[in-house]
C-alpha atoms as a PDB file:
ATOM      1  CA  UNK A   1      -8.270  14.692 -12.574  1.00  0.00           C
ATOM      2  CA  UNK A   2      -4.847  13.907 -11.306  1.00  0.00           C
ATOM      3  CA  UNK A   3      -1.647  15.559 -10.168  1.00  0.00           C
ATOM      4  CA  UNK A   4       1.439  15.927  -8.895  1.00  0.00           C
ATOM      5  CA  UNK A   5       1.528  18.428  -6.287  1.00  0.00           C
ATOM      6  CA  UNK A   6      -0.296  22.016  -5.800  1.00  0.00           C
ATOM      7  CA  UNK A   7       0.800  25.866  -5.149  1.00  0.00           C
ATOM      8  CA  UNK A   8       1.222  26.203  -9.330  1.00  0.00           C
ATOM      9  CA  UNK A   9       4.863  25.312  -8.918  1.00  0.00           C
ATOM     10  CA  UNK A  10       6.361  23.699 -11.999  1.00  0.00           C
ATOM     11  CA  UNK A  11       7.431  19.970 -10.943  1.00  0.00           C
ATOM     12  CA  UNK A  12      10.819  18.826 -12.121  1.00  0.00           C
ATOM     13  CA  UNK A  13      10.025  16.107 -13.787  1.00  0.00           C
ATOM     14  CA  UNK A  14       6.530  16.702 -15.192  1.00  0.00           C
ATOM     15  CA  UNK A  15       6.877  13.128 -17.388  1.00  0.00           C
ATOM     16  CA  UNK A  16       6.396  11.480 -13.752  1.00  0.00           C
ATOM     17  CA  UNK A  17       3.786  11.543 -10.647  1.00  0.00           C
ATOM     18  CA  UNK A  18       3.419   9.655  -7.757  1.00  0.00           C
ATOM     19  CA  UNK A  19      -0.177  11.709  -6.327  1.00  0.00           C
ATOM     20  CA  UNK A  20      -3.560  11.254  -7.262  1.00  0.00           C
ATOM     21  CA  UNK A  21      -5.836  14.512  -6.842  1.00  0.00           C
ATOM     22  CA  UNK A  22      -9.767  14.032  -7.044  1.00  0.00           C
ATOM     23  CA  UNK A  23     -12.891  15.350  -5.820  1.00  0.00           C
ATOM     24  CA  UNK A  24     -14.783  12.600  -3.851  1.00  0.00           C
ATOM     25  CA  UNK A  25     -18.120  12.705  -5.369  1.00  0.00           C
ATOM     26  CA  UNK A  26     -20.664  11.665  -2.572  1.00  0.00           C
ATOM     27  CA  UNK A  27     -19.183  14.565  -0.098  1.00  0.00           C
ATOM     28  CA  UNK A  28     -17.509  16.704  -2.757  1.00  0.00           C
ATOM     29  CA  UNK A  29     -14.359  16.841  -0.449  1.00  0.00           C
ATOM     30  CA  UNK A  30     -10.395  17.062  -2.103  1.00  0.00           C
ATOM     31  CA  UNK A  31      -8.619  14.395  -1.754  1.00  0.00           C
ATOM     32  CA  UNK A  32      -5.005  13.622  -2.586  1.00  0.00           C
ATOM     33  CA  UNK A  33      -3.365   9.725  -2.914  1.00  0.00           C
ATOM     34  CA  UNK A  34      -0.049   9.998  -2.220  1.00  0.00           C
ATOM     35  CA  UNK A  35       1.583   6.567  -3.641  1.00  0.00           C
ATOM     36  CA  UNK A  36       4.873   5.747  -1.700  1.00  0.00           C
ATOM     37  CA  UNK A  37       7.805   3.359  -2.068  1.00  0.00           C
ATOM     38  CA  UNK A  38       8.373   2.369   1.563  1.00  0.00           C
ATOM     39  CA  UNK A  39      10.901   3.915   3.020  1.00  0.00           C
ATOM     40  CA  UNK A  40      12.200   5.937  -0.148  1.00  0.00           C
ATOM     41  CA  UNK A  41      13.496   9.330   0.575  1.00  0.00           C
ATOM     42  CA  UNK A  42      12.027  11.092  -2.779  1.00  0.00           C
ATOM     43  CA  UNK A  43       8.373   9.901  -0.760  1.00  0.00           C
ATOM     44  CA  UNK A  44       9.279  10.776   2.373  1.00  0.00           C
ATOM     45  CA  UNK A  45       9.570  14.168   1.006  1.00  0.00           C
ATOM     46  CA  UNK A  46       6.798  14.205  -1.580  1.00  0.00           C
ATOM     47  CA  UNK A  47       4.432  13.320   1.227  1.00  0.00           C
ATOM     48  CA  UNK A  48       5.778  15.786   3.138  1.00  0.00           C
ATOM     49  CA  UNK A  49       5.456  18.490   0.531  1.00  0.00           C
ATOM     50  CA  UNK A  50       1.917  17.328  -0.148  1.00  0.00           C
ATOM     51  CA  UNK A  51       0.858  18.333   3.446  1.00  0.00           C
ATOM     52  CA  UNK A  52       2.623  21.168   3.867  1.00  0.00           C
ATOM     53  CA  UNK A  53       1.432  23.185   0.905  1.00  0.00           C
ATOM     54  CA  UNK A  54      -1.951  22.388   1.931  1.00  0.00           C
ATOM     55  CA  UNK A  55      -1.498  23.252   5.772  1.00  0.00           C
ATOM     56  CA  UNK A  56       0.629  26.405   5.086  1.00  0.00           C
ATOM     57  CA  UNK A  57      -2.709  27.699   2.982  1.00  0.00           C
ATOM     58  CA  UNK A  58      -4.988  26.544   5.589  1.00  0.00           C
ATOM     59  CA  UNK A  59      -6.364  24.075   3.430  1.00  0.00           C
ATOM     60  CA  UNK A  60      -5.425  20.569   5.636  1.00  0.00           C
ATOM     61  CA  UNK A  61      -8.588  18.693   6.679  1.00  0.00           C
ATOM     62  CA  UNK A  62      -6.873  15.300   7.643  1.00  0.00           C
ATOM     63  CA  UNK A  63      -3.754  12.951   6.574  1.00  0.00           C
ATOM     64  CA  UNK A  64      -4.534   9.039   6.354  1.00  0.00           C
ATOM     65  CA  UNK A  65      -2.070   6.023   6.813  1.00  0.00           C
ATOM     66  CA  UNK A  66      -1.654   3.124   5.542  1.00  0.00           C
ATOM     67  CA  UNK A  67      -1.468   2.037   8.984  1.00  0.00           C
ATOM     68  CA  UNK A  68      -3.378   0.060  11.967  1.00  0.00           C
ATOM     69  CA  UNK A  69      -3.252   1.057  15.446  1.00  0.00           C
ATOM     70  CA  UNK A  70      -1.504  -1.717  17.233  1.00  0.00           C
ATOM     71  CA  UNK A  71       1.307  -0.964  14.145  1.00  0.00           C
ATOM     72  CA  UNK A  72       1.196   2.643  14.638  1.00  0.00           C
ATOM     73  CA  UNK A  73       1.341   2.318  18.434  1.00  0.00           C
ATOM     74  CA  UNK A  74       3.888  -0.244  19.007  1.00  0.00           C
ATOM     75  CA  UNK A  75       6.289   1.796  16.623  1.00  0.00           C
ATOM     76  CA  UNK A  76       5.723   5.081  18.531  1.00  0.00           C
ATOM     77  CA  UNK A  77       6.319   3.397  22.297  1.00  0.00           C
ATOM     78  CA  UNK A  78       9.772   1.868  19.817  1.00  0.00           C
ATOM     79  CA  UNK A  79      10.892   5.507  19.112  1.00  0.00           C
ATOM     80  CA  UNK A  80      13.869   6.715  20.709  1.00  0.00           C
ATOM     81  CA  UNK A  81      13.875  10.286  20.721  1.00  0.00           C
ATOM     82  CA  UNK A  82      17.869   9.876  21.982  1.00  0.00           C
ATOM     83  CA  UNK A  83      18.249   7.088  19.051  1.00  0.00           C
ATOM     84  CA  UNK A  84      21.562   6.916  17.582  1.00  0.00           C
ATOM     85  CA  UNK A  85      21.923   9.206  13.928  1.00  0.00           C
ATOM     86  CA  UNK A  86      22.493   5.942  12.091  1.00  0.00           C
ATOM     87  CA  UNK A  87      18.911   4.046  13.582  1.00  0.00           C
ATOM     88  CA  UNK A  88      17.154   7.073  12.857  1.00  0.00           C
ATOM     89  CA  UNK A  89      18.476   7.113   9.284  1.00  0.00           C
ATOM     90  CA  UNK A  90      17.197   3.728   8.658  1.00  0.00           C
ATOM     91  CA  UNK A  91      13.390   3.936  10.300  1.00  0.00           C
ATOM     92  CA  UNK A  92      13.239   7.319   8.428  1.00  0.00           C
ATOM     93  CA  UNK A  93       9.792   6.593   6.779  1.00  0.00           C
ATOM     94  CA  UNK A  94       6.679   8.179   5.324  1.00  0.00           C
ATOM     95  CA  UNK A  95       4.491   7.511   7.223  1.00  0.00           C
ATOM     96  CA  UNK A  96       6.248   9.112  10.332  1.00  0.00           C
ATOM     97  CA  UNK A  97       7.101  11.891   8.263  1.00  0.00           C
ATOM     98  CA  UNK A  98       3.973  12.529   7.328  1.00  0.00           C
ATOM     99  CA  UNK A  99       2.309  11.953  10.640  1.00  0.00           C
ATOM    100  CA  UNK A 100       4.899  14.939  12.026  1.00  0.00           C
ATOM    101  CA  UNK A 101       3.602  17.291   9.118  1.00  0.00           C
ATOM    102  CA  UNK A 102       0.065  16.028  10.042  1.00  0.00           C
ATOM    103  CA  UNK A 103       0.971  17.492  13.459  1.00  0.00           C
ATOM    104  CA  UNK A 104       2.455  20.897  12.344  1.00  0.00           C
ATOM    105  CA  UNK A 105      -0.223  21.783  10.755  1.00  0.00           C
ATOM    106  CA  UNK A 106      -2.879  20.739  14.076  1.00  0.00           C
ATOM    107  CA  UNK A 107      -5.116  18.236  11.023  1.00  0.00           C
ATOM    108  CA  UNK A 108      -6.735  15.126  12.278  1.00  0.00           C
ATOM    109  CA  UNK A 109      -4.206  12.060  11.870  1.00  0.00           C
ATOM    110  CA  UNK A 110      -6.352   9.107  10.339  1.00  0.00           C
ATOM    111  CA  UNK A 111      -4.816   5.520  10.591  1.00  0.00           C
ATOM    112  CA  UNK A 112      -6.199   3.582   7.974  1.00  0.00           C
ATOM    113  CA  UNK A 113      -5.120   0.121   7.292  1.00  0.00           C
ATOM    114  CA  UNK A 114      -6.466  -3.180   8.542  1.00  0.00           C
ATOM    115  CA  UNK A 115      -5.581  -4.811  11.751  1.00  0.00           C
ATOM    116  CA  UNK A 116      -2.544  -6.636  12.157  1.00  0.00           C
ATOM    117  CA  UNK A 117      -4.123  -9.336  13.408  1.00  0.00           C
ATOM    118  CA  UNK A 118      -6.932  -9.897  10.557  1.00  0.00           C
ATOM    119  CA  UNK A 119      -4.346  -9.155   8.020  1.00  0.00           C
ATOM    120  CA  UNK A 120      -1.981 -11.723   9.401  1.00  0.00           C
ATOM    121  CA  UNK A 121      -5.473 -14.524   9.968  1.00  0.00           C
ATOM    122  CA  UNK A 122      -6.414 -13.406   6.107  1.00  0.00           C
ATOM    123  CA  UNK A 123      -2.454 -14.292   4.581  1.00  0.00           C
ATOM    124  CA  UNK A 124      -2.738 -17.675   5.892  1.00  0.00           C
ATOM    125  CA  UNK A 125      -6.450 -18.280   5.230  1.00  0.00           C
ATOM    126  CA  UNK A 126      -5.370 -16.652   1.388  1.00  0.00           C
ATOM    127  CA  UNK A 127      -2.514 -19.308   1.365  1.00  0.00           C
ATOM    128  CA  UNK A 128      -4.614 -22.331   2.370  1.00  0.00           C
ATOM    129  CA  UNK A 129      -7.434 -21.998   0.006  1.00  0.00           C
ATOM    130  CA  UNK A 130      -4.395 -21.049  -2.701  1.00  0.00           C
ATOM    131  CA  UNK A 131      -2.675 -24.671  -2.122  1.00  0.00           C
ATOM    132  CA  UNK A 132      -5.925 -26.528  -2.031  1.00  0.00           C
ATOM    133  CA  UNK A 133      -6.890 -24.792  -5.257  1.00  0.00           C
ATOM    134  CA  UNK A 134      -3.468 -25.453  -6.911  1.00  0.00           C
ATOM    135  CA  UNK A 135      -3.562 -29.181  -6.224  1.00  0.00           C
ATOM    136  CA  UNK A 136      -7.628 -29.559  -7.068  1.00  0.00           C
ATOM    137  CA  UNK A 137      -7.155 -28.475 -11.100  1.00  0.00           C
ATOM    138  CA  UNK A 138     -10.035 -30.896 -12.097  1.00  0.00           C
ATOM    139  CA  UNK A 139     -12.365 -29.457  -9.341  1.00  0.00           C
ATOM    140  CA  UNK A 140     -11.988 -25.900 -11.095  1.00  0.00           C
ATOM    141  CA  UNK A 141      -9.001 -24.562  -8.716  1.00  0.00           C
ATOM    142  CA  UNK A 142      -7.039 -23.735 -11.371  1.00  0.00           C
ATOM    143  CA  UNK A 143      -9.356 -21.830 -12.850  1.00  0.00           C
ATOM    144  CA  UNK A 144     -10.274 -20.065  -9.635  1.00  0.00           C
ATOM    145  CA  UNK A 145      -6.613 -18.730  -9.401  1.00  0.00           C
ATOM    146  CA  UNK A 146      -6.303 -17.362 -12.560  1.00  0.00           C
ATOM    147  CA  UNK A 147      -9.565 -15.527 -12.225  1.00  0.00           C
ATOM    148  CA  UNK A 148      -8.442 -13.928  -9.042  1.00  0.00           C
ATOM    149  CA  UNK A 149      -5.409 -12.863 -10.673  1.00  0.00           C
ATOM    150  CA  UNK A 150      -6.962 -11.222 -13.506  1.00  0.00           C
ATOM    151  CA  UNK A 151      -9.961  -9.885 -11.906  1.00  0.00           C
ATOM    152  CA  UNK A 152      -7.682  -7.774  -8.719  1.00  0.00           C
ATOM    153  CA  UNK A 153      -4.819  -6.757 -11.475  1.00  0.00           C
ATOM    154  CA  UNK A 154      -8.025  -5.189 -13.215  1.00  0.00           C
ATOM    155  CA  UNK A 155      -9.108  -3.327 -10.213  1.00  0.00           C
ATOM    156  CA  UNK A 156      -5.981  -2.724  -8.202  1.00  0.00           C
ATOM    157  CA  UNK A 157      -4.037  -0.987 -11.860  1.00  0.00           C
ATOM    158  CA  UNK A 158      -5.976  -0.635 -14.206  1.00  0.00           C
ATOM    159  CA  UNK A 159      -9.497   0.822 -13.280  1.00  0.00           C
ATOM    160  CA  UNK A 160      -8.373   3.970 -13.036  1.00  0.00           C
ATOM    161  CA  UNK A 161      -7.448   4.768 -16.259  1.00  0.00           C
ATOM    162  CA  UNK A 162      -5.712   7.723 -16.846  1.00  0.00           C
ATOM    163  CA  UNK A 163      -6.318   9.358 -13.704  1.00  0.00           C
ATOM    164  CA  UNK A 164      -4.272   6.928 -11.866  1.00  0.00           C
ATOM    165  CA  UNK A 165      -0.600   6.263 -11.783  1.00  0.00           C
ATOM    166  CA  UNK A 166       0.996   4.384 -14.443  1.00  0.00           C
ATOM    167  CA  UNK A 167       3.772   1.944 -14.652  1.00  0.00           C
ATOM    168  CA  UNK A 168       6.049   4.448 -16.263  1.00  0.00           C
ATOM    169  CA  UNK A 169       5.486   6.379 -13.143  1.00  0.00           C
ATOM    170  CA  UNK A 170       7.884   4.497 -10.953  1.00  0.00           C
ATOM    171  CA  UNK A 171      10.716   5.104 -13.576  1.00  0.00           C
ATOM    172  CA  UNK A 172      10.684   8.733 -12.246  1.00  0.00           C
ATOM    173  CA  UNK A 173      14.248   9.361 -11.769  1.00  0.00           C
ATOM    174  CA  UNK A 174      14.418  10.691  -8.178  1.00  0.00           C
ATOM    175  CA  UNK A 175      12.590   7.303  -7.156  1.00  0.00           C
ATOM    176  CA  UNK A 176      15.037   4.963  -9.444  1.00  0.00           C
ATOM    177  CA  UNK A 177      17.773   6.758  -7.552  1.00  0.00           C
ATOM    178  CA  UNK A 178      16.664   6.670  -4.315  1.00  0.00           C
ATOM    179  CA  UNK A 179      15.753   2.773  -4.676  1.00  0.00           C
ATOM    180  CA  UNK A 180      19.025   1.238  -2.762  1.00  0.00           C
ATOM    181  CA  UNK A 181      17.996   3.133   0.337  1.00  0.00           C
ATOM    182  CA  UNK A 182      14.934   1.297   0.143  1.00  0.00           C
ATOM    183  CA  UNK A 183      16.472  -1.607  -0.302  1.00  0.00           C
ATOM    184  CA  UNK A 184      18.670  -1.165   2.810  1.00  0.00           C
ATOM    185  CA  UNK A 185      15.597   0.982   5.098  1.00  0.00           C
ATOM    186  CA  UNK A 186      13.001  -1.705   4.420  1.00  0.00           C
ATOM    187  CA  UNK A 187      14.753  -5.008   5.252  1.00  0.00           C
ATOM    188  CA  UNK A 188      16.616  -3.394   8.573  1.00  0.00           C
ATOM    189  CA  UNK A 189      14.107  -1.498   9.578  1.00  0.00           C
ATOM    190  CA  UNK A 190      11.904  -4.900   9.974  1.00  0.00           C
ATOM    191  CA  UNK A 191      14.614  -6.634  11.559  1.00  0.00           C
ATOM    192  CA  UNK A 192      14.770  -3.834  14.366  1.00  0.00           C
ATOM    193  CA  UNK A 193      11.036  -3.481  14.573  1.00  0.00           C
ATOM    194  CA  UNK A 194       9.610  -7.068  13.865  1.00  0.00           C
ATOM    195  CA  UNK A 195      12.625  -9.438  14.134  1.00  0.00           C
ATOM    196  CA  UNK A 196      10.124 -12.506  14.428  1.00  0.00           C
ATOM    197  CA  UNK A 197       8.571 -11.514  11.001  1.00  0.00           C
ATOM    198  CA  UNK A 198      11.997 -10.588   9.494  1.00  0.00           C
ATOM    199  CA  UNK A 199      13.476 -14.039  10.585  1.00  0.00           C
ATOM    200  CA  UNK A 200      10.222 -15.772   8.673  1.00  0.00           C
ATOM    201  CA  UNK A 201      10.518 -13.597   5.815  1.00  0.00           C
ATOM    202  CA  UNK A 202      14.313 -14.907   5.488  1.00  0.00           C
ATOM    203  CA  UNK A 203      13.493 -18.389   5.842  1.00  0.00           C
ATOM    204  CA  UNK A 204      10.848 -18.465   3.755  1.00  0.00           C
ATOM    205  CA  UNK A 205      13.069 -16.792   0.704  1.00  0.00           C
ATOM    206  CA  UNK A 206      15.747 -19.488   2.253  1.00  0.00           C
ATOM    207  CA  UNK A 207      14.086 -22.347   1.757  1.00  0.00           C
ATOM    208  CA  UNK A 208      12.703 -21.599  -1.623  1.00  0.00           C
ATOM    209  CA  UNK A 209      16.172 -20.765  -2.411  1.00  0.00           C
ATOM    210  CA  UNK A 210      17.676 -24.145  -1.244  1.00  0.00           C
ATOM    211  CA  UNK A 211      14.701 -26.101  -2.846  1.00  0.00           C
ATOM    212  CA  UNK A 212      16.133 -26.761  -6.399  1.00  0.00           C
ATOM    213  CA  UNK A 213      18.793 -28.683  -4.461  1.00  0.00           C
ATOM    214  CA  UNK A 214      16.559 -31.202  -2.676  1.00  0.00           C
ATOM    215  CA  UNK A 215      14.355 -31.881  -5.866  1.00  0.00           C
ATOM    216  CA  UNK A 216      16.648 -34.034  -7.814  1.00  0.00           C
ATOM    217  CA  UNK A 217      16.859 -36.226  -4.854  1.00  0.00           C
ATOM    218  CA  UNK A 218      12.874 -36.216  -4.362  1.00  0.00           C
ATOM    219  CA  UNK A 219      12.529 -36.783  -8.284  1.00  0.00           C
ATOM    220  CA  UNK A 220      13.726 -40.495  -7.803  1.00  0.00           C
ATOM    221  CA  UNK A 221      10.890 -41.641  -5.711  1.00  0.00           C
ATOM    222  CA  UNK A 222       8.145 -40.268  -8.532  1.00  0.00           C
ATOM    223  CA  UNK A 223       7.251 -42.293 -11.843  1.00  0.00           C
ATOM    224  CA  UNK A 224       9.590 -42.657 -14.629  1.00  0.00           C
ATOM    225  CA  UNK A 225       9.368 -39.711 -16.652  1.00  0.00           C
ATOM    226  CA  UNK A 226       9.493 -37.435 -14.532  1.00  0.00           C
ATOM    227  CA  UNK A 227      12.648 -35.755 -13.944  1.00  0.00           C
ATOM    228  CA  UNK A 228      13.975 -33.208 -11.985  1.00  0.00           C
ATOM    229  CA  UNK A 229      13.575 -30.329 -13.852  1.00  0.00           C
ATOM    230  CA  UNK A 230       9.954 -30.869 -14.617  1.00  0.00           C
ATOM    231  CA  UNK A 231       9.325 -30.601 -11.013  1.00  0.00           C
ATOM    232  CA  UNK A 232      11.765 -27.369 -10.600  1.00  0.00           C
ATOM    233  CA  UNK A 233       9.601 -26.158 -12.694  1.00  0.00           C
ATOM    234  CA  UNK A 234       6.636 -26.890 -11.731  1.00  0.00           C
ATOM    235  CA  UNK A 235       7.733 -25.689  -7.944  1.00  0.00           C
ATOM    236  CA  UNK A 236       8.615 -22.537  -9.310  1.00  0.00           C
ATOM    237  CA  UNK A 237       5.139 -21.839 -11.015  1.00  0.00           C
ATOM    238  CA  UNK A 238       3.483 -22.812  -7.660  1.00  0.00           C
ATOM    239  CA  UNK A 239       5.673 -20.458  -5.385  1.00  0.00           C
ATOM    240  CA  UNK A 240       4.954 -17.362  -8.016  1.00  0.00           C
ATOM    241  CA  UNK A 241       1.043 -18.329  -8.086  1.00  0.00           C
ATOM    242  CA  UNK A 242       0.671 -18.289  -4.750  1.00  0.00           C
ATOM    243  CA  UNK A 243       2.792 -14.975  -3.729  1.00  0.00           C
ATOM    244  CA  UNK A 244       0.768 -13.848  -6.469  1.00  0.00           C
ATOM    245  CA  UNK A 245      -2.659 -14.639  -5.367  1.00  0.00           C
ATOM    246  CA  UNK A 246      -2.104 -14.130  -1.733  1.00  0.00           C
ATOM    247  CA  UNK A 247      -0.719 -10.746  -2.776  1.00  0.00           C
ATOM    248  CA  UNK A 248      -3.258  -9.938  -4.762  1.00  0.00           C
ATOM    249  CA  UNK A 249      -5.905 -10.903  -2.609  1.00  0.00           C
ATOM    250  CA  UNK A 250      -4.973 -10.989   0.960  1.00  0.00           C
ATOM    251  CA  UNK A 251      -2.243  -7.421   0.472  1.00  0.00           C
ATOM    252  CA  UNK A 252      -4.437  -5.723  -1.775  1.00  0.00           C
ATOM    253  CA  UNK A 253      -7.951  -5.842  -2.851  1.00  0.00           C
ATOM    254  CA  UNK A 254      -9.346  -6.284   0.568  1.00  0.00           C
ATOM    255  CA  UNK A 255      -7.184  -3.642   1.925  1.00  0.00           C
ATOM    256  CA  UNK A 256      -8.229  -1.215  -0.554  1.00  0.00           C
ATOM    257  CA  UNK A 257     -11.278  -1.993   0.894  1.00  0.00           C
ATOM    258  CA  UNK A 258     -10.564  -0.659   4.207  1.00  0.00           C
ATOM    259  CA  UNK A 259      -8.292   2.210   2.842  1.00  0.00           C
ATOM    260  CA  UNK A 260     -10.891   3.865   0.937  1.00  0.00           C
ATOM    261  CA  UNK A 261     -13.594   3.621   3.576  1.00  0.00           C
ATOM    262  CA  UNK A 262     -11.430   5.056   5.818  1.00  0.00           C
ATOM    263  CA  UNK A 263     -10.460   8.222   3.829  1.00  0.00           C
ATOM    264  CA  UNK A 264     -14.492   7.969   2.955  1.00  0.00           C
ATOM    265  CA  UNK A 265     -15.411   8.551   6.418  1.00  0.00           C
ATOM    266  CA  UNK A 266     -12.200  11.026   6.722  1.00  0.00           C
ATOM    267  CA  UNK A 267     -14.171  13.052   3.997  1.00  0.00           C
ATOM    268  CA  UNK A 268     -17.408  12.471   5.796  1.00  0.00           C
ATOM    269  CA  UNK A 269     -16.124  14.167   9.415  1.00  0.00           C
ATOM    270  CA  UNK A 270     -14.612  16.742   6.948  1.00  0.00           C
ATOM    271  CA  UNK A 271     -17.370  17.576   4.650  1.00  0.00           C
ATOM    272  CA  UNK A 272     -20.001  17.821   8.326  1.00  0.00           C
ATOM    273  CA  UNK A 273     -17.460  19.847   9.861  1.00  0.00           C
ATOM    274  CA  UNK A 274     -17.859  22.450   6.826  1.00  0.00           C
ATOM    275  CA  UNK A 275     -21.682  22.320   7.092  1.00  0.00           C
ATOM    276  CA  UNK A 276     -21.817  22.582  11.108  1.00  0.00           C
ATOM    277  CA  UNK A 277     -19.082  25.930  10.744  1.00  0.00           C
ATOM    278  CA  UNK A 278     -21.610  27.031   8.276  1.00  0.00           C
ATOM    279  CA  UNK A 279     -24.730  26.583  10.395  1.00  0.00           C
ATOM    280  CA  UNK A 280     -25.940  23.882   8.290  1.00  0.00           C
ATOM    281  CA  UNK A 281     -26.899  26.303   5.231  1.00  0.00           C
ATOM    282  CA  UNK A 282     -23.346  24.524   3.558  1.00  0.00           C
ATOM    283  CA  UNK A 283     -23.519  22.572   0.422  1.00  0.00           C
ATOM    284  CA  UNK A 284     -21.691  19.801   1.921  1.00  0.00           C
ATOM    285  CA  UNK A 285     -18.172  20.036   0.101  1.00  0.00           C
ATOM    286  CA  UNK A 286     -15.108  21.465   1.132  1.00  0.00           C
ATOM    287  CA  UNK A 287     -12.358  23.039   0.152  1.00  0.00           C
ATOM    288  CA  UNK A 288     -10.110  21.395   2.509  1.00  0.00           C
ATOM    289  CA  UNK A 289      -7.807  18.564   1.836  1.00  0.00           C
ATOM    290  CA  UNK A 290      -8.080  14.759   2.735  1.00  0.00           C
ATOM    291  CA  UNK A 291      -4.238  13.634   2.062  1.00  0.00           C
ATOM    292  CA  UNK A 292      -3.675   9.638   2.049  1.00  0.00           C
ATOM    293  CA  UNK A 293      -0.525   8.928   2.497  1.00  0.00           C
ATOM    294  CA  UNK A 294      -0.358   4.965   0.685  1.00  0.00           C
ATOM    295  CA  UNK A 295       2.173   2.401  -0.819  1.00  0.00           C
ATOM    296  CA  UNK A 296       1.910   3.130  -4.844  1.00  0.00           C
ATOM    297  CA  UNK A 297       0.051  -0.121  -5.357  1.00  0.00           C
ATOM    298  CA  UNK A 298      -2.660   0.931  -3.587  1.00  0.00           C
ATOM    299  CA  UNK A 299      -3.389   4.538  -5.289  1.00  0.00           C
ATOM    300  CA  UNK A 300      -5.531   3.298  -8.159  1.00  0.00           C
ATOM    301  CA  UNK A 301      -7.433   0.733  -6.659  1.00  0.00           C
ATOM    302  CA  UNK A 302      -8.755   2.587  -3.772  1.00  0.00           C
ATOM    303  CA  UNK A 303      -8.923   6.061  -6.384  1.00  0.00           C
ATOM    304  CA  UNK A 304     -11.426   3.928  -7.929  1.00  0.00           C
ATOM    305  CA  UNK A 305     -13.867   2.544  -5.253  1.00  0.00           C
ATOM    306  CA  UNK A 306     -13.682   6.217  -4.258  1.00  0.00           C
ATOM    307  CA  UNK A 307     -14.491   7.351  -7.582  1.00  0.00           C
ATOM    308  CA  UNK A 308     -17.076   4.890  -7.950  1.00  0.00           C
ATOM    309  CA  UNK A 309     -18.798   6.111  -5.136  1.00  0.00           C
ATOM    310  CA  UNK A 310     -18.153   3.451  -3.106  1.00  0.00           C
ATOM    311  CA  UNK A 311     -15.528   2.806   0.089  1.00  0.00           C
ATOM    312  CA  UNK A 312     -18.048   3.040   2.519  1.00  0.00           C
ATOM    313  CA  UNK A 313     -17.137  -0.446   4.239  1.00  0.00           C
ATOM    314  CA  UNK A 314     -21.069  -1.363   3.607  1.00  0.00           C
END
C-alpha cells in the first residue's frame, strides 16, 4: 500500500501524495519513498515531517539519500555555519534537511546514490553509444533507442501501478506553488556549489539555443532539397532523443539500481538489528522505519525492484 504521511492525521490535500509506504517483503521491514522536487520547500518539509513522526514514536530505523559520498562530503566541508541569511535560503534542500532530522532523532544516515565519478563516466558513455545509434538507423540504432525509451518509461512510472505516485501527483497545489523557488534554488545553488558543471549546463542549453541560426547557413552545402527547416527539425528530434535516452538510461534506471539496493541493505542492518535485540528468537521484520528520501522520478521505479524482491545489487 501507499501513503502520504503517518500519526492518523488528516492530510490537506488528500487528492495528492508525494510518499510511498510499503513493507519490503524479503526482510519484512517499513519503508517509506519520499519523492522530492529538488530544492522545493513543500519537500523540504514533507521529508522532514516524514522523519519526525517516525523518530518522535521511536519508530526511525534509518533515512537514505539520494546522495554519494564525495557529493555529500564536499557539500558539508562547503557549509558555512556563519553563511549569510540569503545563501542559506538558496542551498535550503532536502536532503540536508532531512539529514538534520536523521540526526535528531540519533537513526543511521544512509547515502545512497551512485558515485559521482561513475555517474559522470556512464552520461558520456550513454551519449556516445546514443549518437552512434542515431546516425546507424539501417544497423538497427534506431530501433535500439526507441526500445530503451519504452522499456525504462515502463519501469521507472509505470510498474508500480497504483501504489506508486502518479502524474497527477505533482499538480498538488503546495508543490505547483512552491515551483519558482525551485526554479531559482536549483540553478544558483549549482552555480555556488559546482560552477564548472553550471557553466556546461549553460552552454550546452546555449548552443542548442543559437543552433537554428547557424543551420540555414550549413543547409547550403547539403543536396538540393534539403532546406533549412528539414534539418531544424531533424536537430531538434536528435537533441530530445538523446536527453531522453541518456536520461532515461544513464539518470535513472541504473540509479534505481543502486537506490534500491541501498535501502535493501538499509532494511537488512535493520531487520538483523531486530533479531540480535531479540536474541535471535525474532521473526526477522521490524517495526521500525527505513525513510528514503528521493527525487519523485525515482519513487516508482526503485518501489518496484523493491517490491519485486529484488535491489540487492546482485
Amino acid at each position: 500500500g501507499s501513503g502520504g504521511g503517518g500519526g492518523g492525521e488528516r492530510p490537506l490535500f488528500p487528492l495528492f501524495r508525494q510518499t510511498v509506504s510499503f513493507v519490503e517483503p524479503r526482510t519484512r521491514t517499513h519503508v517509506v519513498l519520499v519523492g522530492c522536487m529538488h530544492f522545493n520547500p513543500h519537500s523540504v518539509a514533507l521529508a522532514t515531517r516524514e522523519i519526525a513522526e517516525r523518530g518522535e514514536r521511536g519508530a526511525l530505523g534509518a533515512v537514505v539519500l539520494e546522495q554519494c559520498e564525495r557529493r555529500w562530503r564536499r557539500a558539508q566541508e562547503r557549509a558555512d555555519p556563519n553563511a549569510s541569511a540569503w545563501k542559506r535560503l538558496l542551498l535550503t534542500n532536502e536532503m540536508q534537511a532531512a539529514a538534520d532530522a536523521c540526526e535528531k532523532y540519533g537513526a543511521k544516515l544512509v547515502l545512497g546514490d551512485q558515485g559521482i565519478e561513475e555517474l559522470g563516466g556512464a552520461l558520456k558513455a550513454e551519449a556516445k553509444r546514443t549518437v552512434a545509434d542515431l546516425l546507424s538507423p539501417h544497423e538497427g540504432g534506431w530501433v535500439r533507442v526507441a526500445r530503451d525509451l519504452t522499456e525504462g518509461a515502463e519501469e521507472s512510472f509505470f510498474s508500480s501501478g497504483a501504489d506508486g505516485l502518479r502524474a497527477t501527483d505533482l499538480l498538488d497545489p503546495r508543490l505547483v506553488l512552491t515551483a519558482p523557488v525551485t526554479l531559482i534554488r536549483y540553478p544558483a545553488a549549482l552555480l555556488l556549489k559546482a560552477p564548472k558543471t553550471a557553466a556546461f549546463v549553460l552552454g550546452w542549453f546555449g548552443a542548442l539555443a543559437l543552433a537554428p541560426a547557424w543551420v540555414p547557413a550549413f543547409s547550403d552545402s547539403m543536396p538540393s532539397g534539403v532546406g533549412a527547416e528539414a534539418l531544424v527539425l531533424a536537430l531538434e528530434v536528435a537533441q530530445i532523443l538523446l536527453v531522453s535516452r541518456v536520461g532515461m538510461t544513464a539518470l535513472l534506471r541504473k540509479r534505481n539500481e543502486i537506490l534500491a539496493a541501498k535501502i535493501h541493505e538499509a532494511c537488512v542492518a535493520e531487520a538483523q538489528a531486530v533479531e540480535g535485540a531479540a536474541g535471535g528468537g525474532g521473526d526477522g521484520g521490524s517495526e521500525r522505519t527505513v525513510v528514503a528520501v528521493l527525487g519523485a522520478a525515482h519513487c516508482n521505479g526503485v518501489h518496484a525492484i523493491l517490491a519485486r524482491g529484488e535491489g540487492d545489487g546482485a
